[in-house]
Protein backbone atom coordinates (compact mmCIF):
# COMPACT_ATOMS: atom_id res chain seq x y z
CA UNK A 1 -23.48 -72.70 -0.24
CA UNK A 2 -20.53 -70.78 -1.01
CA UNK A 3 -22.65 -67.64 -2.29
CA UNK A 4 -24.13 -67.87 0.88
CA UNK A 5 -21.23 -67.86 2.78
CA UNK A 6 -19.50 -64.75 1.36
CA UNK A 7 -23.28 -63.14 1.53
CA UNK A 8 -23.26 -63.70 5.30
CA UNK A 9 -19.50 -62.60 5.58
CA UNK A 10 -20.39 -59.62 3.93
CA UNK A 11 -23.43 -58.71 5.83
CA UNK A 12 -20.91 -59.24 9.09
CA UNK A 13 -18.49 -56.61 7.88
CA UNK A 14 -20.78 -53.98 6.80
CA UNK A 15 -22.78 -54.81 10.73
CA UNK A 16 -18.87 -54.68 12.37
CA UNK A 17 -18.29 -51.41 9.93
CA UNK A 18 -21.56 -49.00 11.30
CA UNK A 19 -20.80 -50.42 14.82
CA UNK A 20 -17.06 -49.39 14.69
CA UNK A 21 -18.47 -45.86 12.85
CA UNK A 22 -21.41 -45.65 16.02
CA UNK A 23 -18.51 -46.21 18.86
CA UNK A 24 -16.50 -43.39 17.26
CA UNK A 25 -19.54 -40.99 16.72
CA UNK A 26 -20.41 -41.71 20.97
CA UNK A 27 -16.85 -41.35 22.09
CA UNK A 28 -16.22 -38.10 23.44
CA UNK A 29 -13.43 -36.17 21.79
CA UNK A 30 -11.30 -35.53 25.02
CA UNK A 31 -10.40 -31.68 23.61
CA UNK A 32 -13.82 -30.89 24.62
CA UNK A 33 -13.47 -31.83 27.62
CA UNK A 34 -10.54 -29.94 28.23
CA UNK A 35 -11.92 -26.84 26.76
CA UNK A 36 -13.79 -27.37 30.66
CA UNK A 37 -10.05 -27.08 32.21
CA UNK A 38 -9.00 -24.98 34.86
CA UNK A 39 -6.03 -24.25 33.70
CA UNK A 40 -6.57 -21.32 31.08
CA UNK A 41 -3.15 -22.83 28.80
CA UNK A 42 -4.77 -26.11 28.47
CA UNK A 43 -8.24 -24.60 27.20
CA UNK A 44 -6.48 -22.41 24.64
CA UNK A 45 -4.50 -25.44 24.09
CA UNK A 46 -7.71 -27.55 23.22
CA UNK A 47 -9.54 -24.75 21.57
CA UNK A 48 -6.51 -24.94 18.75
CA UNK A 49 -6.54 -28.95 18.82
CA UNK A 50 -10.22 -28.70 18.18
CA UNK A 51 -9.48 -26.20 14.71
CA UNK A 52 -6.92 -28.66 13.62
CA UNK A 53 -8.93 -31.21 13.82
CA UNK A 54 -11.71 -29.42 12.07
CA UNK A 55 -14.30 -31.57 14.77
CA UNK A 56 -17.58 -29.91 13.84
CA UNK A 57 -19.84 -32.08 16.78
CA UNK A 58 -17.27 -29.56 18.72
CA UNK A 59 -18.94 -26.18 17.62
CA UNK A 60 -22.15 -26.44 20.51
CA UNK A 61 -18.73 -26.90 23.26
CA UNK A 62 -16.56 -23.67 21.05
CA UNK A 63 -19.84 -21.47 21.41
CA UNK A 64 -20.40 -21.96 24.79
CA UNK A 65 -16.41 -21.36 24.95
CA UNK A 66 -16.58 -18.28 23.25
CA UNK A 67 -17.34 -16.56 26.74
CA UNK A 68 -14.47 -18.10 28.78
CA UNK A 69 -12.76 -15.23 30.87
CA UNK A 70 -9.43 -15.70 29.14
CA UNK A 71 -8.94 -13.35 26.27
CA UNK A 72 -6.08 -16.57 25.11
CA UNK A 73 -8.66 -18.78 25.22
CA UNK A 74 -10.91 -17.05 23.10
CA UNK A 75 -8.94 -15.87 20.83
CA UNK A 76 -8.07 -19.49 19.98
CA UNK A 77 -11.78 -20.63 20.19
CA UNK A 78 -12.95 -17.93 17.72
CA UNK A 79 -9.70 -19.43 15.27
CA UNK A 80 -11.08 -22.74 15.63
CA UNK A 81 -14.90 -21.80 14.79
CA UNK A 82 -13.48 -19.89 11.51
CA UNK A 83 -11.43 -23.33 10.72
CA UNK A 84 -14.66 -25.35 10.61
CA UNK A 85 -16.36 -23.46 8.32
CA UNK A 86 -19.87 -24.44 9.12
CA UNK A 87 -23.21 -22.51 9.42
CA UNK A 88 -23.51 -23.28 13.04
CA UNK A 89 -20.00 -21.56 13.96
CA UNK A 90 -21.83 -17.94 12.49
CA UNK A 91 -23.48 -17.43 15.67
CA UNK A 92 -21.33 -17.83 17.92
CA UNK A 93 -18.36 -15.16 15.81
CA UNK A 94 -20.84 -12.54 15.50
CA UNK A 95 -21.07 -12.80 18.99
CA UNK A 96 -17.32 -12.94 19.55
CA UNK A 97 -17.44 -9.03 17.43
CA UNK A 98 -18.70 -7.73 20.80
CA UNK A 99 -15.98 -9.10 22.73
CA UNK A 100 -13.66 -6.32 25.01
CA UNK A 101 -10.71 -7.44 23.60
CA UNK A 102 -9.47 -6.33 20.31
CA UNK A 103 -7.91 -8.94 18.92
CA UNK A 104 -11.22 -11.50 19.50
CA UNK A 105 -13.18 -8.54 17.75
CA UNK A 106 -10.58 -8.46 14.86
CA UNK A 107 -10.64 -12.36 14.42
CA UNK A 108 -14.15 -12.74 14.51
CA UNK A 109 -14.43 -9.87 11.72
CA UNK A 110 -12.26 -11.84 9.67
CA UNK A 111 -13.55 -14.63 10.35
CA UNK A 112 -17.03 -13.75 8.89
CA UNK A 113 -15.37 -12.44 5.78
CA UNK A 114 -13.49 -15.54 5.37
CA UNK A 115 -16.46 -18.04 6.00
CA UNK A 116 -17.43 -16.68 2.26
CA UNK A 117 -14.13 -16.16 1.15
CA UNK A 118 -12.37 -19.56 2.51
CA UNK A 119 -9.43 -17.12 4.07
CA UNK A 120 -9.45 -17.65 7.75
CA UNK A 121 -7.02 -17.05 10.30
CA UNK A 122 -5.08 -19.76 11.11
CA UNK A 123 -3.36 -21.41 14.80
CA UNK A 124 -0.66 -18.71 15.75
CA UNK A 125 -2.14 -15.79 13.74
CA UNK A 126 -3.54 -13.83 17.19
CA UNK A 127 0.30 -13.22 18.24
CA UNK A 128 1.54 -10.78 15.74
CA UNK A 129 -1.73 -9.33 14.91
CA UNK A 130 -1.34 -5.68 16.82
CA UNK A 131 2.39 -5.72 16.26
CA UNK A 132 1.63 -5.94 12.26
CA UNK A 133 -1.45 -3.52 12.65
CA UNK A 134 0.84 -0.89 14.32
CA UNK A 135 3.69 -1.39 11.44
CA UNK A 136 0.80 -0.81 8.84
CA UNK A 137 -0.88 2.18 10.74
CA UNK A 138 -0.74 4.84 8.32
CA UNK A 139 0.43 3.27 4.96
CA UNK A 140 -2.84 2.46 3.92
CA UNK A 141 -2.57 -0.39 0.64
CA UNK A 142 -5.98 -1.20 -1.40
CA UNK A 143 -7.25 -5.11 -1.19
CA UNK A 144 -9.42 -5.82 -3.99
CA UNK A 145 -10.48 -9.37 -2.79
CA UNK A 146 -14.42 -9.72 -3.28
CA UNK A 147 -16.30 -12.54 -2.86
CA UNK A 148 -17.28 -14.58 -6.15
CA UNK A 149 -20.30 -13.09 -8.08
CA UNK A 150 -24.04 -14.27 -7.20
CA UNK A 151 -22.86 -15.87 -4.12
CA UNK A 152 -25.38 -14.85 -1.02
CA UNK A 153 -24.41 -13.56 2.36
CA UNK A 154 -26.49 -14.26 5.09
CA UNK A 155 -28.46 -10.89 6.75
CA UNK A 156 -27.04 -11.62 10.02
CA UNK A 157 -23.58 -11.70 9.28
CA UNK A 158 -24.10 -8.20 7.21
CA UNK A 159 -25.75 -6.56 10.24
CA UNK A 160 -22.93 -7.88 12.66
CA UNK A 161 -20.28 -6.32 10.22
CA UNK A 162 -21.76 -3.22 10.24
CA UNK A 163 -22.47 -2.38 14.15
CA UNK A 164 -18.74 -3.53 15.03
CA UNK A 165 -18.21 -0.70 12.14
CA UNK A 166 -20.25 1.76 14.20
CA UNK A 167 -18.78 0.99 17.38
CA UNK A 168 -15.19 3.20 17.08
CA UNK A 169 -14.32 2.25 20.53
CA UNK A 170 -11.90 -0.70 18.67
CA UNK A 171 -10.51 1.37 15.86
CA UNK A 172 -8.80 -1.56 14.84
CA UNK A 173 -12.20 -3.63 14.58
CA UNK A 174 -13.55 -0.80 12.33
CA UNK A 175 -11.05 -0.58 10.50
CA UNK A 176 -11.46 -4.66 9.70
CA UNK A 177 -15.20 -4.59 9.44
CA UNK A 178 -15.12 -1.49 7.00
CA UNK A 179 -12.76 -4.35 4.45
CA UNK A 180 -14.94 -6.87 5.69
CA UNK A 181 -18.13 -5.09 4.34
CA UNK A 182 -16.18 -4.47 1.17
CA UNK A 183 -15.13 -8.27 0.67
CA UNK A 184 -18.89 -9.15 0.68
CA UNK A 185 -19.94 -6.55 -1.85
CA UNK A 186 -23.04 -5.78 1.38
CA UNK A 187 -24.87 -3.19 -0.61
CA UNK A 188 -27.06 -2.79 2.95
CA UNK A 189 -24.06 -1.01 4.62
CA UNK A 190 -23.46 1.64 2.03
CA UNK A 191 -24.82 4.24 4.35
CA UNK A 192 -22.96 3.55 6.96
CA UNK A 193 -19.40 3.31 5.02
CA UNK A 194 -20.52 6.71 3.40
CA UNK A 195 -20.36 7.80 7.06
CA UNK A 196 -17.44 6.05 7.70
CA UNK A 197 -15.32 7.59 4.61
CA UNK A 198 -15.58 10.60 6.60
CA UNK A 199 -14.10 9.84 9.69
CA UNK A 200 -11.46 11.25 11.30
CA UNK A 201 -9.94 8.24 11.88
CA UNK A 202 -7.46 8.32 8.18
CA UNK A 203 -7.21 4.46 7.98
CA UNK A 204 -10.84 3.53 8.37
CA UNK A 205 -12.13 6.71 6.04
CA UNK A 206 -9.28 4.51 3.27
CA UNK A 207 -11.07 1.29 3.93
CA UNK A 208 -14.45 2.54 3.97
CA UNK A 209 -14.12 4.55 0.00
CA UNK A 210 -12.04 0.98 -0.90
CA UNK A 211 -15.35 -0.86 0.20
CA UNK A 212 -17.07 1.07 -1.70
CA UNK A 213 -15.21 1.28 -4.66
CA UNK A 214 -15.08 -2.64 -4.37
CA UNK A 215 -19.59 -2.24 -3.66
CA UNK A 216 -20.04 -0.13 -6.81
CA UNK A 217 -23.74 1.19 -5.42
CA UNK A 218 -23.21 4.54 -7.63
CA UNK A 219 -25.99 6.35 -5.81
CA UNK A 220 -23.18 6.81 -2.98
CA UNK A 221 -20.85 8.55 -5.09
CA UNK A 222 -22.46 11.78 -4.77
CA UNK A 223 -22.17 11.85 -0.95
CA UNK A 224 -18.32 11.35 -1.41
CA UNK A 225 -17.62 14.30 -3.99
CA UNK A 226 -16.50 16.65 -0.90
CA UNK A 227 -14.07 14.64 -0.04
CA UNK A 228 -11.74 15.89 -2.89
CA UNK A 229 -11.25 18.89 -0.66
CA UNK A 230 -9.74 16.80 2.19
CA UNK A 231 -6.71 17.77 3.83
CA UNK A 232 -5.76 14.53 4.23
CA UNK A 233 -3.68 13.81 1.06
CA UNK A 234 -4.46 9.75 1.24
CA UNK A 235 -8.54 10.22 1.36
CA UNK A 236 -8.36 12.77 -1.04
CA UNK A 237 -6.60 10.18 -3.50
CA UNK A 238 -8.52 7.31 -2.47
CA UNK A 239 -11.92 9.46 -3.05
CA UNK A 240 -10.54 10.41 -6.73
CA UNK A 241 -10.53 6.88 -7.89
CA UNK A 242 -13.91 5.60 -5.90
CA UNK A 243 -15.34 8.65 -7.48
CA UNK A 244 -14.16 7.32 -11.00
CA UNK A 245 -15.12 3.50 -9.99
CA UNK A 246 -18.67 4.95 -9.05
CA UNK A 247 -19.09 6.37 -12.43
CA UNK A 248 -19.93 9.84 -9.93
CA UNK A 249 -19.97 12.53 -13.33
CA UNK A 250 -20.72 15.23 -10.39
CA UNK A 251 -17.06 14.69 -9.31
CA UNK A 252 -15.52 15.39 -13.31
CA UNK A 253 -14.94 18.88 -12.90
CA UNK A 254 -13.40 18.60 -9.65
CA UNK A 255 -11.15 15.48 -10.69
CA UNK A 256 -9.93 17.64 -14.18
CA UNK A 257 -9.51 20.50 -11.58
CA UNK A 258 -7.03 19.06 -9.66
CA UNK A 259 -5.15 16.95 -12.84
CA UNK A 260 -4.90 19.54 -14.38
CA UNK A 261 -3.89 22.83 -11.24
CA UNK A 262 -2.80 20.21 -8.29
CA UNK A 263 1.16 20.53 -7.91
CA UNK A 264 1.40 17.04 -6.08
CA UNK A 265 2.05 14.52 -8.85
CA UNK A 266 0.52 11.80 -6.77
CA UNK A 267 -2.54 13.90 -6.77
CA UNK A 268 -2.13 14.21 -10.40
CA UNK A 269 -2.10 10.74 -10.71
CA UNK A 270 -5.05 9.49 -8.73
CA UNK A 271 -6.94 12.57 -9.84
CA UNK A 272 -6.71 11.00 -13.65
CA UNK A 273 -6.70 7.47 -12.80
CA UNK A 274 -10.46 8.33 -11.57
CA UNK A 275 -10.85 10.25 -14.75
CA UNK A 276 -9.87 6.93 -16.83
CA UNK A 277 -12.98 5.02 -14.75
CA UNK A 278 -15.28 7.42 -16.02
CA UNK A 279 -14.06 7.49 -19.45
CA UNK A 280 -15.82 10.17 -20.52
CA UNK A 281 -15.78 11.84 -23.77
CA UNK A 282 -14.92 14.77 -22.37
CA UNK A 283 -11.89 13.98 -21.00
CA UNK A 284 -10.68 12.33 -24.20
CA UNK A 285 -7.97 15.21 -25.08
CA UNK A 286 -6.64 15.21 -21.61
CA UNK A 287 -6.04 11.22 -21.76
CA UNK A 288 -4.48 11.47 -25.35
CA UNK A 289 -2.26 14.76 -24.10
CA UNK A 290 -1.29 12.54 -21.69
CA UNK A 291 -0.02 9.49 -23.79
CA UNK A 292 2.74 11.39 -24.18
CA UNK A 293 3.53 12.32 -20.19
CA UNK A 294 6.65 11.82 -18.94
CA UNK A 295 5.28 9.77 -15.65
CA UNK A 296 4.37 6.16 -16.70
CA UNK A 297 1.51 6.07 -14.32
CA UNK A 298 -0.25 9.40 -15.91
CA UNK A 299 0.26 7.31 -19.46
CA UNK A 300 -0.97 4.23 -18.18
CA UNK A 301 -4.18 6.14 -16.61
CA UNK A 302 -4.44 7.60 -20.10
CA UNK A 303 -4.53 4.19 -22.28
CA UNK A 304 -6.97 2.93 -19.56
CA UNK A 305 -9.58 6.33 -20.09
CA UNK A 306 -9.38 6.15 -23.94
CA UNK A 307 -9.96 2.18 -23.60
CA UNK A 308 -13.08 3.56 -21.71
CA UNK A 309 -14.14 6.21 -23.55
CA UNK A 310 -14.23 4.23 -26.47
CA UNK A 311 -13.98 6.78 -29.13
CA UNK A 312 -12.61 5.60 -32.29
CA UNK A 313 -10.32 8.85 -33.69
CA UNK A 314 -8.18 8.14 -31.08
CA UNK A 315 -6.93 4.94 -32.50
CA UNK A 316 -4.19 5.97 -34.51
CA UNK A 317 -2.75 7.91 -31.80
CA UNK A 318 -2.40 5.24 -29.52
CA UNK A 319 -1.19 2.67 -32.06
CA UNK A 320 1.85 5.27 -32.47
CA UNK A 321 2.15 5.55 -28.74
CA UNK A 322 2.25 1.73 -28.67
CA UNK A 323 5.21 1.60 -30.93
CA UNK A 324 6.79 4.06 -28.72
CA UNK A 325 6.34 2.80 -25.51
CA UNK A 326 8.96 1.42 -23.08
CA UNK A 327 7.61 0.68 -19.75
CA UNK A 328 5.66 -2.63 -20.02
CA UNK A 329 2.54 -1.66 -17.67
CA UNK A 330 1.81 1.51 -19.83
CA UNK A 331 2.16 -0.65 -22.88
CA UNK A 332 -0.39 -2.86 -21.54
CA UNK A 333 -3.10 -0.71 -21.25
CA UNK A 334 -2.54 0.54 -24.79
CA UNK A 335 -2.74 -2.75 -25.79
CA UNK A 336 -5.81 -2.69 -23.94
CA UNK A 337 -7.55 0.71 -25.53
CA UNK A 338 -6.67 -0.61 -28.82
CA UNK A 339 -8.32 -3.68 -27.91
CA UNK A 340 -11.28 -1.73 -26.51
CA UNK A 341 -11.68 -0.11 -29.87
CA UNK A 342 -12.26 -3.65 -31.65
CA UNK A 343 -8.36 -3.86 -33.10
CA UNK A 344 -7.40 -7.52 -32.18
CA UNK A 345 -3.79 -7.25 -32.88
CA UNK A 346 -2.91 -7.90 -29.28
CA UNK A 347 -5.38 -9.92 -27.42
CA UNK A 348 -2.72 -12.45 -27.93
CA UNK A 349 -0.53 -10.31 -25.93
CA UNK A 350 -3.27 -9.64 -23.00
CA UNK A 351 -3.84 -12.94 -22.41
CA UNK A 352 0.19 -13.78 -22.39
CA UNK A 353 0.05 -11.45 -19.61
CA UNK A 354 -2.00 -13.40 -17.50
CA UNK A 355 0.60 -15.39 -16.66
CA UNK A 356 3.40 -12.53 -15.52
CA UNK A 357 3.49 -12.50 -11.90
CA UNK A 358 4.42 -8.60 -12.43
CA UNK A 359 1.04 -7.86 -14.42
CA UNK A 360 -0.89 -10.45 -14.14
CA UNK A 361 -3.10 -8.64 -11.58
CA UNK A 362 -3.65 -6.20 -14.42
CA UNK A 363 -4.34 -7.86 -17.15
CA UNK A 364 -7.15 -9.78 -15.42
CA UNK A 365 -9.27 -6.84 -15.30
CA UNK A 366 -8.44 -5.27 -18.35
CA UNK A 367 -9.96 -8.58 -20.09
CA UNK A 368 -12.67 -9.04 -17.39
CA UNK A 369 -14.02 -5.15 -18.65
CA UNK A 370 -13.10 -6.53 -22.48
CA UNK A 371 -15.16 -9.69 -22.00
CA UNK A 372 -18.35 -7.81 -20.73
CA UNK A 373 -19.01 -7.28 -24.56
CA UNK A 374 -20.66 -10.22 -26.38
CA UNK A 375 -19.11 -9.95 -29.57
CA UNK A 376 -15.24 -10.05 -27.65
CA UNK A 377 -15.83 -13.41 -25.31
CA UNK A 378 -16.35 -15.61 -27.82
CA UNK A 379 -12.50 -14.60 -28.71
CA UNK A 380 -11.02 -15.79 -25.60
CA UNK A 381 -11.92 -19.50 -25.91
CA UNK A 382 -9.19 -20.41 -27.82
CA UNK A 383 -6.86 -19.52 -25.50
CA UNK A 384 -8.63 -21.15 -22.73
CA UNK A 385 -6.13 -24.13 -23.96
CA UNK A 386 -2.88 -22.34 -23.59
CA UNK A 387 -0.37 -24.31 -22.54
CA UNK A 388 0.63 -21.91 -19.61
CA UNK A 389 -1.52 -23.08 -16.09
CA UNK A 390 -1.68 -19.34 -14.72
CA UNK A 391 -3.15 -18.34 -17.90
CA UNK A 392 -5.81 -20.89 -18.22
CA UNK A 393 -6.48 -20.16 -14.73
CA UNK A 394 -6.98 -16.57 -14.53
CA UNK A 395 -8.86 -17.17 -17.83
CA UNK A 396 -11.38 -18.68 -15.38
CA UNK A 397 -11.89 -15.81 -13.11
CA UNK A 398 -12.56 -13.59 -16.55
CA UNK A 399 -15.35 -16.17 -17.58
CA UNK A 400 -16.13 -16.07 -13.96
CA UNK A 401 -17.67 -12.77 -13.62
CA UNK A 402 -18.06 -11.77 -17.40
CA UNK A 403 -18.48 -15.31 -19.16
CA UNK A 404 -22.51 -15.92 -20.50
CA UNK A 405 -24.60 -19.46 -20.92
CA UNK A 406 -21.79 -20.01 -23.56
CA UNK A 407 -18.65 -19.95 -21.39
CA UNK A 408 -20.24 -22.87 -19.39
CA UNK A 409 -19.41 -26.03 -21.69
CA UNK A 410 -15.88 -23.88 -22.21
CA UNK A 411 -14.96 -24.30 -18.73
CA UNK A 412 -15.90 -27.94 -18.33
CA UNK A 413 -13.48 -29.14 -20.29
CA UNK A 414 -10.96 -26.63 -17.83
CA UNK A 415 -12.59 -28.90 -14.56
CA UNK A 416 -10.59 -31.41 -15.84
CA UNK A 417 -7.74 -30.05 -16.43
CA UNK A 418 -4.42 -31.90 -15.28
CA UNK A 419 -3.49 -28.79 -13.44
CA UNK A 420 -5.84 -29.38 -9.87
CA UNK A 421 -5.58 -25.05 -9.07
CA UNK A 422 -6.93 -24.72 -12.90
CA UNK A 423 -9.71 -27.33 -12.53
CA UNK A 424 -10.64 -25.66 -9.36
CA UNK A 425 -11.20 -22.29 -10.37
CA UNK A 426 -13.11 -23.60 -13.52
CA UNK A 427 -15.56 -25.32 -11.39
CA UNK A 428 -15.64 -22.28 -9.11
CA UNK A 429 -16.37 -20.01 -12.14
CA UNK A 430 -19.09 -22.45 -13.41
CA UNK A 431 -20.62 -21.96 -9.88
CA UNK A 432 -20.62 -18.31 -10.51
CA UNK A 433 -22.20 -18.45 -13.59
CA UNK A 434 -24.77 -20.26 -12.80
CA UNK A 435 -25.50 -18.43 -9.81
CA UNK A 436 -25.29 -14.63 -12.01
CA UNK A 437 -27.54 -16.09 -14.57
CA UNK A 438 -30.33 -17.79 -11.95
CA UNK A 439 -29.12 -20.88 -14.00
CA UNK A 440 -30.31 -24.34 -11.80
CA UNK A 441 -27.58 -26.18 -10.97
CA UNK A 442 -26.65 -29.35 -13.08
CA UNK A 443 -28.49 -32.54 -12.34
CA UNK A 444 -27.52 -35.40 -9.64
CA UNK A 445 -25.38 -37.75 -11.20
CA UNK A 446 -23.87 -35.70 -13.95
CA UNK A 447 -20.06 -36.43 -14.62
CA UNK A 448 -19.53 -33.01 -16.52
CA UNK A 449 -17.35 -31.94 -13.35
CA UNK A 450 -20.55 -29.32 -13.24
């Protein structure tokens, strides 16, 4: 009797429990109503409620919303489609990157980037936007956020990107679809951001080569070797290092040329820091000359081309300017030639690096480039279990885009590590993996933390 009773008391919850869950699914959320206001404060006003509350049954009301006549209102609707991050809020932001106004365009560019990216825009963002876009006017900076390795962008999104990058009548909205383009590594637009790196316009010409750079389809390079004869000093630079990232060897002669005739040392210095990508054998005199350079940044270019150019002789050279060096960020990328040239003295000191908040951003890539070789990745998993978080975490972006079938049971010990950013960015990496490899994904039910 009693095993019937708490049987039929049970079967009463669970029947009180989907009837409670069925009332809340058919109540209205009053914010879309609102959205329906007259009053153009309380619809913006709903529109942000709506993101916060991250209410997707609210996307069919945001879409329709996305058309209201107040540029507030959509502004805030667009902010609260990117904060649900759902497939049904695509449609209506590559709509919103026709809007008249600007700052809708700009939001809905970001938007899209940021659906892959998991970077939105956030309530309160659309007020300083064109006040911080006219303090940046002109001083250019490179962004080299990319979306993670084998993940897939949806045609649509691509094609949206790159007609708001056509349109110049928002030079701002250019401008943001150019980096947006970048971000998703959407080899489709190459021909257009070609066109777009020569533009008049200074700022979207700069974020057009840094997409490419950051798109690394080398058949462009070619098309960009004329821009080392800009007159504009900041294309010219930012050509001399796509060029390099490109691997464009029609742009060496040009890019010696001006390293070694230019009198501008900034020229100088992006002029060789595009000769280090190439790393060409070549240019190996030049880069060990230039060990020796009294501007850190022309030695640090130089450690980075020998690391590249891989050629042996030059190892004793380097392990003298090692010993010499004073400036930490030129020492590093000794460290790193040496390291390129199968001397493991200092891969201890690499990975130490990774957890510098002044060159940490530079020793990731130095060890992502090291790790592409089979016979170095294998060296890395022991430190996998430093005892410094940052490290162990940045060790999992490495793995992420140069870590093999092998890295895989590495990192799932890291998606349970005590630290939650470090377990997160090892299952993230695992993800990436998989997804470079065509590996399937792990089976349902698994409690690797795959």
């Amino acid at each position: 009797m009693k095993r019937c009773s708490i049987l039929s008391l049970l079967l009463f919850l669970a029947t009180v429990a989907v009837g409670l869950s069925l009332a809340r699914a058919q109540t209205p959320n009053p914010s879309i109503e609102l959205l329906k206001s007259p009053d153009a404060k309380i619809r913006a006003k709903a529109a942000q409620e709506l993101g916060k509350q991250g209410d997707t049954s609210a996307i069919p009301a945001l879409a329709a919303a996305v058309k209201d006549p107040s540029e507030k209102v959509r502004r805030e609707v667009v902010v609260a489609l990117a904060q649900m991050h759902n497939p049904e809020a695509l449609d209506p932001l590559i709509s919103a990157t026709k809007d008249f106004d600007d700052d809708v365009r700009v939001l809905a560019v970001r938007s899209l980037a940021g659906y892959y990216t998991g970077t939105v825009p956030s309530s309160g963002f659309t007020g300083f936007m064109k006040k911080s876009w006219q303090r940046a006017k002109g001083h250019f900076t490179v962004d080299n956020t990319r979306i993670d390795p084998g993940l897939s962008v949806e045609p649509k999104v691509i094609s949206a990107l790159d007609e708001t990058l056509k349109n110049t009548s928002s030079a701002r909205a250019s401008q943001e679809a150019a980096k947006a383009l970048g971000i998703l590594v959407a080899q489709p637009a190459v021909p257009d951001l070609v066109k777009a790196a020569h533009s008049s316009d200074v700022d979207l010409a700069c974020e057009a080569l840094n997409a490419l750079a950051k798109i690394k389809q080398k058949s462009a390079g070619p098309q960009l070797v004329d821009l080392l004869d800009s007159p504009n000093k900041d294309i010219k630079r930012n050509a001399a290092v796509t060029l390099g990232v490109l691997r464009t060897g029609e742009a060496l002669a040009k890019l010696q040329a001006i390293f070694e005739g230019d009198p501008d040392l900034k020229d100088k210095q992006k002029a060789l820091e595009g000769l280090a990508y190439l790393g060409e054998q070549v240019s190996v005199p030049l880069f060990t000359k230039a060990l020796w350079n009294a501007d850190k940044n022309l030695r640090t270019s130089a450690g980075e081309g020998l690391a590249r150019a891989a050629d042996p002789k030059t190892l004793p050279e380097l392990e003298k300017a090692v010993a010499a060096e004073k400036d930490a960020s030129a020492k590093l990328a000794f460290e790193y030639a040496i390291t390129a040239l199968g001397k493991d003295d200092y891969v201890s000191a690499l990975v130490s690096e990774l957890g510098s908040k002044l060159r940490g951003d530079v020793a990731q890539p130095y060890l992502i480039e090291l790790a592409r070789n089979p016979q170095f990745l294998p060296k890395l998993y022991p430190y996998l279990q430093s005892p410094q978080a940052q490290a162990r975490k940045r060790l999992c972006t490495v793995l992420m885009f140069s870590g093999d079938q092998s890295s895989l049971e590495q990192l799932d010990r890291l998606s349970h590590d005590p630290d939650g950013d470090v377990a997160a960015e090892a299952l993230r990496a695992k993800r990436a993996i998989r997804a470079r490899l065509g590996a399937p994904p792990p089976p349902p039910g698994t409690t690797t933390g795959s």
